[in-house]
PDB file of N, CA and C in Angstrom:
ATOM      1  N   UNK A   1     -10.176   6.541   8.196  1.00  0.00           N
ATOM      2  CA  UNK A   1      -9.620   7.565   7.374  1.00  0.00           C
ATOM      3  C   UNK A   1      -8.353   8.087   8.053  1.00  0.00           C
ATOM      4  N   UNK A   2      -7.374   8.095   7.139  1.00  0.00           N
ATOM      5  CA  UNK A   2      -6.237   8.804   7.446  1.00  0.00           C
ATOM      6  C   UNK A   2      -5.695   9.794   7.008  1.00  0.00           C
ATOM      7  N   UNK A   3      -5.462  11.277   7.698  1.00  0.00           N
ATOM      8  CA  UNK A   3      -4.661  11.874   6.441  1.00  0.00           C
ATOM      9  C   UNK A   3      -3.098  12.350   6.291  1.00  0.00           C
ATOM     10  N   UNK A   4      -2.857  12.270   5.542  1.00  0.00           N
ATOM     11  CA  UNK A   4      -1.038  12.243   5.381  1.00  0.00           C
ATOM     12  C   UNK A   4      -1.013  12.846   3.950  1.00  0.00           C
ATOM     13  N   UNK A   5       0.176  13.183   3.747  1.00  0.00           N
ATOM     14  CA  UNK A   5       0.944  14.100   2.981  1.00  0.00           C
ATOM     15  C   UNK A   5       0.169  15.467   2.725  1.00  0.00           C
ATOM     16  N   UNK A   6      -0.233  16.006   3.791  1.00  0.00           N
ATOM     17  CA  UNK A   6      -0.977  17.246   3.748  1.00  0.00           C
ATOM     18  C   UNK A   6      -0.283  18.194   4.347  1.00  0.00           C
ATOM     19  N   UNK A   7       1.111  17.993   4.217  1.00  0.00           N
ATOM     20  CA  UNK A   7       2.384  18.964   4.232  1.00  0.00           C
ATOM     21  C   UNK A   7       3.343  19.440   3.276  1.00  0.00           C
ATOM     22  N   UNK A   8       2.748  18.580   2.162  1.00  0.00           N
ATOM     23  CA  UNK A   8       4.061  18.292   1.195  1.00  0.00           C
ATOM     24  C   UNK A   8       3.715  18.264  -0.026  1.00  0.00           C
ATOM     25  N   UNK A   9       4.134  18.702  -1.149  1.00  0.00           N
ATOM     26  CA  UNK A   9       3.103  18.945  -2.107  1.00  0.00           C
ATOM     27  C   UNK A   9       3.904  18.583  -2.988  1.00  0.00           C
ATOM     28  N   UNK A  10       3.029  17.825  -4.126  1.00  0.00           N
ATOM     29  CA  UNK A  10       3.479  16.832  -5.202  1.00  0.00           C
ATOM     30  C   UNK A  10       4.773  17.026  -5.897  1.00  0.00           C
ATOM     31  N   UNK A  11       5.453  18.162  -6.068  1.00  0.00           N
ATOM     32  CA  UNK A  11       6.574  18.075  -6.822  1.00  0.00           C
ATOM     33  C   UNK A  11       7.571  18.340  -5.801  1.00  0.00           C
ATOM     34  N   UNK A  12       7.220  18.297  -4.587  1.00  0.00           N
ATOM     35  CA  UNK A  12       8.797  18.271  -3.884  1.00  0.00           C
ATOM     36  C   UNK A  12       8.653  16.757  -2.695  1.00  0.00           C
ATOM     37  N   UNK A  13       7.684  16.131  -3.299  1.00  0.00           N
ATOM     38  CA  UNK A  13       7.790  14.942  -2.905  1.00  0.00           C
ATOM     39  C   UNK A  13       8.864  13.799  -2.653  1.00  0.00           C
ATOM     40  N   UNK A  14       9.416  13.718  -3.651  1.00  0.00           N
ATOM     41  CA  UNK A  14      10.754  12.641  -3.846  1.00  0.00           C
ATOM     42  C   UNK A  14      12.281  13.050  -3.639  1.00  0.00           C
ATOM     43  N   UNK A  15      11.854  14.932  -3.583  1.00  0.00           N
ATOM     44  CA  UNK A  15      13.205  15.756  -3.185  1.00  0.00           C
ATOM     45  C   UNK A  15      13.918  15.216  -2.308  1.00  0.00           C
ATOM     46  N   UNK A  16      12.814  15.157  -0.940  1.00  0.00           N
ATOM     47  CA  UNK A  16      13.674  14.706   0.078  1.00  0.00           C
ATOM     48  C   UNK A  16      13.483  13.278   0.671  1.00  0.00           C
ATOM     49  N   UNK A  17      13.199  12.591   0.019  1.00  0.00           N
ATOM     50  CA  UNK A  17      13.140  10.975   0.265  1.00  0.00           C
ATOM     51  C   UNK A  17      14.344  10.624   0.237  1.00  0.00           C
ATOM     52  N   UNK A  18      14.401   9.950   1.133  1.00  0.00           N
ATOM     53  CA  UNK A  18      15.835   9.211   1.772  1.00  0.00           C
ATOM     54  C   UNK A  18      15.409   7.585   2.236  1.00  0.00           C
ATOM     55  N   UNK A  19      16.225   6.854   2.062  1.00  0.00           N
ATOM     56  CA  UNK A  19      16.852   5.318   2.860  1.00  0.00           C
ATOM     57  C   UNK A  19      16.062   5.639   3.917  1.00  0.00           C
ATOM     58  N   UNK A  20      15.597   4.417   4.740  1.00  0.00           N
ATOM     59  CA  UNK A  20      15.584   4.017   6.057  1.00  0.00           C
ATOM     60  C   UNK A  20      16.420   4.142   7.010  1.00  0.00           C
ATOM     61  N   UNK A  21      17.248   4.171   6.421  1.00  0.00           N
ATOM     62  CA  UNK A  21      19.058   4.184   7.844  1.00  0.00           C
ATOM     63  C   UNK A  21      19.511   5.836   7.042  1.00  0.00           C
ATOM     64  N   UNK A  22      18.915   6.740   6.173  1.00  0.00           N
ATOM     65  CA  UNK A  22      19.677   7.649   6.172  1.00  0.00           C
ATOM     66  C   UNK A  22      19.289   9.078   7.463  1.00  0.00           C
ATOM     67  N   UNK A  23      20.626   9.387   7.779  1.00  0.00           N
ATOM     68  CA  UNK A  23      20.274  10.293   9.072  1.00  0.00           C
ATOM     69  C   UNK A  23      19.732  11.206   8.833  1.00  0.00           C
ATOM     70  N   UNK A  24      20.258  11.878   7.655  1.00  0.00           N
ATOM     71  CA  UNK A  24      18.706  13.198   6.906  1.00  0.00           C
ATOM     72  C   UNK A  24      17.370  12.683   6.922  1.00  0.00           C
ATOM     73  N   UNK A  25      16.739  11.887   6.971  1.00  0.00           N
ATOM     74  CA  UNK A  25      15.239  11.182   6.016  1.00  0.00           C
ATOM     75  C   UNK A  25      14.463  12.362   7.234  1.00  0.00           C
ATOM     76  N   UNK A  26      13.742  12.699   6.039  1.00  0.00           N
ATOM     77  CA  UNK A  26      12.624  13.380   6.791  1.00  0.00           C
ATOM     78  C   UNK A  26      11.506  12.405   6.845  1.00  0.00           C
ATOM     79  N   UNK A  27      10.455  13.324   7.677  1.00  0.00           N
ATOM     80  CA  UNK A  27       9.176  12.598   8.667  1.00  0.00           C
ATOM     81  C   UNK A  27       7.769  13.424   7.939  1.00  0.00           C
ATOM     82  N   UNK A  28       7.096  12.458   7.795  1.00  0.00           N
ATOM     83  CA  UNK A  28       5.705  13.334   7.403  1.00  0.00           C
ATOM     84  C   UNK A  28       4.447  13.223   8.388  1.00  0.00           C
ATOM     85  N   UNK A  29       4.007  14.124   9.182  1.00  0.00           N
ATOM     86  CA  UNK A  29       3.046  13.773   9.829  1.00  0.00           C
ATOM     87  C   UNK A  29       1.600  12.825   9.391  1.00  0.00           C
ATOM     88  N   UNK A  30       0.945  12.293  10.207  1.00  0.00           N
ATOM     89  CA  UNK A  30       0.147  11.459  10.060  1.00  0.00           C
ATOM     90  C   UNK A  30      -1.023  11.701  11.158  1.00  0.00           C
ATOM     91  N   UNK A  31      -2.278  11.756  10.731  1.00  0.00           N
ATOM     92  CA  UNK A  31      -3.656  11.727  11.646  1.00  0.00           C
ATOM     93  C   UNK A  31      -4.574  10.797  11.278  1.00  0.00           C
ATOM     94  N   UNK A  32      -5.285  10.709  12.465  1.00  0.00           N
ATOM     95  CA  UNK A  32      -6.482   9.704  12.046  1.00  0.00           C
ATOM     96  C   UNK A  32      -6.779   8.916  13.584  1.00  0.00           C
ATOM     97  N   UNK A  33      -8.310   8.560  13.283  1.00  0.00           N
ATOM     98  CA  UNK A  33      -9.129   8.418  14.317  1.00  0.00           C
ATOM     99  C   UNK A  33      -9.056   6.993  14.764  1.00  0.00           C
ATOM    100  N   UNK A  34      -8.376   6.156  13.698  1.00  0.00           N
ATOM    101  CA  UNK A  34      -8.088   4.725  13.730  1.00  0.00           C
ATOM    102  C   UNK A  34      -6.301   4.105  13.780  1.00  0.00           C
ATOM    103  N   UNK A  35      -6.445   3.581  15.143  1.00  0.00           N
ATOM    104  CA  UNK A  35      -5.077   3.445  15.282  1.00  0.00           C
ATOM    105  C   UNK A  35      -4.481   2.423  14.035  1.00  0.00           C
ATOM    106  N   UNK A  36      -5.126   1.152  13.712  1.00  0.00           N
ATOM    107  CA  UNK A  36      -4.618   0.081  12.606  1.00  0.00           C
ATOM    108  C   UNK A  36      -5.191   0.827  11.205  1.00  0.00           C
ATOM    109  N   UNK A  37      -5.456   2.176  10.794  1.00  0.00           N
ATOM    110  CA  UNK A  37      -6.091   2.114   9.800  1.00  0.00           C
ATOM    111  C   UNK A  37      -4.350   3.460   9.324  1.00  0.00           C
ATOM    112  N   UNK A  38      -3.760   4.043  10.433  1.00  0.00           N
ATOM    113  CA  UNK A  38      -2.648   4.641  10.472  1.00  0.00           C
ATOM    114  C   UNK A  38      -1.607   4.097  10.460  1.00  0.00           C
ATOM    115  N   UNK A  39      -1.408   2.553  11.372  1.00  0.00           N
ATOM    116  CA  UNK A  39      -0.284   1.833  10.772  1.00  0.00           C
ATOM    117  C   UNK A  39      -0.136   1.520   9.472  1.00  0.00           C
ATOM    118  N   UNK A  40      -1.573   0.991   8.831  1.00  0.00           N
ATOM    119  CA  UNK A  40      -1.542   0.518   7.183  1.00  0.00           C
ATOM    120  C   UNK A  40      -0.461   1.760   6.676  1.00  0.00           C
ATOM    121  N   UNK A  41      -0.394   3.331   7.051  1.00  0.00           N
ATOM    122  CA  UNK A  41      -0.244   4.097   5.899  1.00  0.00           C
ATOM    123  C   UNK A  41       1.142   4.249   6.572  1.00  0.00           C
ATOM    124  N   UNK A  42       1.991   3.632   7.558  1.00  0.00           N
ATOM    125  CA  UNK A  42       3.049   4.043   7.810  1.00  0.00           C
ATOM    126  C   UNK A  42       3.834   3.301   6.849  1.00  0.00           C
ATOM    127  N   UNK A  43       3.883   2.408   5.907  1.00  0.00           N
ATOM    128  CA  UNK A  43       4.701   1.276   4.852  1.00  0.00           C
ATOM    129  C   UNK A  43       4.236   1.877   4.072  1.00  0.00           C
ATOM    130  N   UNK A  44       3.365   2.634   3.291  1.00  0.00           N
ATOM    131  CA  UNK A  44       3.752   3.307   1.863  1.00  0.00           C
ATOM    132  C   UNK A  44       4.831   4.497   2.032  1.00  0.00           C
ATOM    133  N   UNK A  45       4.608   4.839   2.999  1.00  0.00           N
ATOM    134  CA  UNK A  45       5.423   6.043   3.487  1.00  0.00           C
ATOM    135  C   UNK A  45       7.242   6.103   3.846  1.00  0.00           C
ATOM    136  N   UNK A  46       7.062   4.724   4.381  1.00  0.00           N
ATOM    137  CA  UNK A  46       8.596   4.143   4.106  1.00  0.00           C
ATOM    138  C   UNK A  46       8.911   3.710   2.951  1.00  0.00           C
ATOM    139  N   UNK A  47       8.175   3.209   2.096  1.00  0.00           N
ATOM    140  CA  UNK A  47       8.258   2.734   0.988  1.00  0.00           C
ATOM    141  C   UNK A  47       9.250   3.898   0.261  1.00  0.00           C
ATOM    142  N   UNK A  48       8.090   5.192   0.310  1.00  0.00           N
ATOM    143  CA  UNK A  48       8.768   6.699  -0.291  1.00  0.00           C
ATOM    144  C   UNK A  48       9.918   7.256   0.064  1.00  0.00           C
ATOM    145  N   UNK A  49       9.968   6.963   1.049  1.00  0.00           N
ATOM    146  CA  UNK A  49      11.613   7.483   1.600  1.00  0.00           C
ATOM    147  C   UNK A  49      11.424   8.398   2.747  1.00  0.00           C
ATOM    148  N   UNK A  50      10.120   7.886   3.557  1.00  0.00           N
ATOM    149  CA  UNK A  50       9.810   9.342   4.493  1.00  0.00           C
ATOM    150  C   UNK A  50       9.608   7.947   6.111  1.00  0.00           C
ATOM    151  N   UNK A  51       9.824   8.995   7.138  1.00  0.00           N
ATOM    152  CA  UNK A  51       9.521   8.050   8.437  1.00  0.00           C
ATOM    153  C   UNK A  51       7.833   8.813   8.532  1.00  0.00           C
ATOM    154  N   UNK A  52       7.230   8.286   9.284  1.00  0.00           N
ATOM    155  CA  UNK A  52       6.114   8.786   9.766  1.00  0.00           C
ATOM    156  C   UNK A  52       5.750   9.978  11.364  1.00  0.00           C
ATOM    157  N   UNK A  53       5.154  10.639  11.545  1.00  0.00           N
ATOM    158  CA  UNK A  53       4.815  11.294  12.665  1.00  0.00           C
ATOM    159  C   UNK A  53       3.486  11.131  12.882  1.00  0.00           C
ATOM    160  N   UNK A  54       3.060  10.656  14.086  1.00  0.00           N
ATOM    161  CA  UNK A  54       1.601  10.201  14.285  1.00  0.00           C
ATOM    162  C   UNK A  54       1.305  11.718  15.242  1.00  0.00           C
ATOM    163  N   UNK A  55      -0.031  12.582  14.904  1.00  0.00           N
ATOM    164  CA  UNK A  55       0.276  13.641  15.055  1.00  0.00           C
ATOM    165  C   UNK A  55      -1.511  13.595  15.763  1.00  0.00           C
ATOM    166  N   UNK A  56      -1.887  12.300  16.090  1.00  0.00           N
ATOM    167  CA  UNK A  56      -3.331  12.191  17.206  1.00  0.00           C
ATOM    168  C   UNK A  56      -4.280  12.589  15.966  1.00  0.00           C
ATOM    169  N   UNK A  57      -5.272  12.374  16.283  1.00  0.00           N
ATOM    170  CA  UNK A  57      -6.783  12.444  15.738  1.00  0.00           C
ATOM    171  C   UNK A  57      -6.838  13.512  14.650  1.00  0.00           C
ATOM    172  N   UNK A  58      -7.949  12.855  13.522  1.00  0.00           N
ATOM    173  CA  UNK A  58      -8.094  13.534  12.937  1.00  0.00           C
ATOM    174  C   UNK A  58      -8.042  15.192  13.321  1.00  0.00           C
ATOM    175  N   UNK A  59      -9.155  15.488  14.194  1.00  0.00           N
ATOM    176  CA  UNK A  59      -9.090  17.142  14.821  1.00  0.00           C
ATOM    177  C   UNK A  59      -8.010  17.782  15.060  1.00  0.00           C
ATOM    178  N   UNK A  60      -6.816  17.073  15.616  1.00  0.00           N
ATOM    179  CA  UNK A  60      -5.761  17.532  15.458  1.00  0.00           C
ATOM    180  C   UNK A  60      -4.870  17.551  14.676  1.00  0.00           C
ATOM    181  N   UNK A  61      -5.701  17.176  13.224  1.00  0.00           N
ATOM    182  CA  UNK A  61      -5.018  17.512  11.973  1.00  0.00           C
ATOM    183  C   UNK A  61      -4.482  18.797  11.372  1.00  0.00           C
ATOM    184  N   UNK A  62      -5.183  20.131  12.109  1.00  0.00           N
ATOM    185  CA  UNK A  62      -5.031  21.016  11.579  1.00  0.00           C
ATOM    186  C   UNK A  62      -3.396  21.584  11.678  1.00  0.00           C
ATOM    187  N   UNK A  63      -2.862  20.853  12.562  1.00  0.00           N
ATOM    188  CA  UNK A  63      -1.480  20.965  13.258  1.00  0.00           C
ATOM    189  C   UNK A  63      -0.379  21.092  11.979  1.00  0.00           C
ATOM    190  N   UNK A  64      -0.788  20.320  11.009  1.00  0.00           N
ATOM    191  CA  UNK A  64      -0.115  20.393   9.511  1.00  0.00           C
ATOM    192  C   UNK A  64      -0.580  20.591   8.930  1.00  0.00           C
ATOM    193  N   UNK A  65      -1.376  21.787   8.624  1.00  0.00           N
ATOM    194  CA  UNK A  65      -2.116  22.768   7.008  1.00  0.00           C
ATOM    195  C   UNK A  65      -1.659  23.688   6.792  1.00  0.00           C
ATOM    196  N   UNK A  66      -1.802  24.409   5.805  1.00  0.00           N
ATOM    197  CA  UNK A  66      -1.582  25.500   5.391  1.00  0.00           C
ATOM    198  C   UNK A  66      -1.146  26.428   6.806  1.00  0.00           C
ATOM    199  N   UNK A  67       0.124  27.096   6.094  1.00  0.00           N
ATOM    200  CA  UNK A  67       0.300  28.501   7.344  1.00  0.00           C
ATOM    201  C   UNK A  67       0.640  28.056   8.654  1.00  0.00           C
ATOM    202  N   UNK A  68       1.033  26.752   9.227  1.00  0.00           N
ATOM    203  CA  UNK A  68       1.266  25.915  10.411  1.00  0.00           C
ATOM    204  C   UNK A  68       3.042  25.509   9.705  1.00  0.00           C
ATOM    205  N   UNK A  69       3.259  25.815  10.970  1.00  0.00           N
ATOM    206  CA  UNK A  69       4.894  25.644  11.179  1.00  0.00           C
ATOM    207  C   UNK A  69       5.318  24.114  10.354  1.00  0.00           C
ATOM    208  N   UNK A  70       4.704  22.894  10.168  1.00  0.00           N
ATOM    209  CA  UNK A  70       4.994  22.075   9.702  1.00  0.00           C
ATOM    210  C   UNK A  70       5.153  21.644   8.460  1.00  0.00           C
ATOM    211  N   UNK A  71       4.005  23.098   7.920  1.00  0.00           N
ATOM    212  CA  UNK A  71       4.067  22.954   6.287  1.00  0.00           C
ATOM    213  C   UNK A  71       5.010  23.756   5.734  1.00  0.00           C
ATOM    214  N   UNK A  72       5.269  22.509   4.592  1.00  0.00           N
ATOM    215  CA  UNK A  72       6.830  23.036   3.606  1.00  0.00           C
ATOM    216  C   UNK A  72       5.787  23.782   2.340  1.00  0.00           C
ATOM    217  N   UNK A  73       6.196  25.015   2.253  1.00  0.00           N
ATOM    218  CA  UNK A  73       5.834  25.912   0.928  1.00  0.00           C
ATOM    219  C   UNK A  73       6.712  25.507   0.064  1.00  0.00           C
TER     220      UNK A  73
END
């Protein structure tokens, strides 16, 4: 299990999607207890226009929820 986009919420999703080579592209954090089960989700994520942040174990998911410096309101 991985969890991702638990910073970013559905309608400002594609706002800031950018290119691979663009110097703006923002980063979305990423957790999970399985190192190959977190690479799988780093290519949809480029796909979207976002780089990834591997942000350690699930438990230290809470690092991007609600009310944590990482989440975009």
């Amino acid at each position: 299990m991985v969890k991702a986009f638990n910073n970013i919420t559905p309608h400002q999703l594609f706002s800031p999607a950018r290119p691979a080579d663009a110097p703006d592209r923002s980063a979305l954090p990423i957790s999970g207890d399985d190192a190959q089960a977190k690479a799988e989700v780093v290519r949809p994520l480029d796909l979207l226009g976002y780089d990834a942040v591997d942000i350690g174990t699930l438990a230290d998911s809470w690092r991007s929820a609600p009310n944590t410096p990482v989440y975009a309101d």
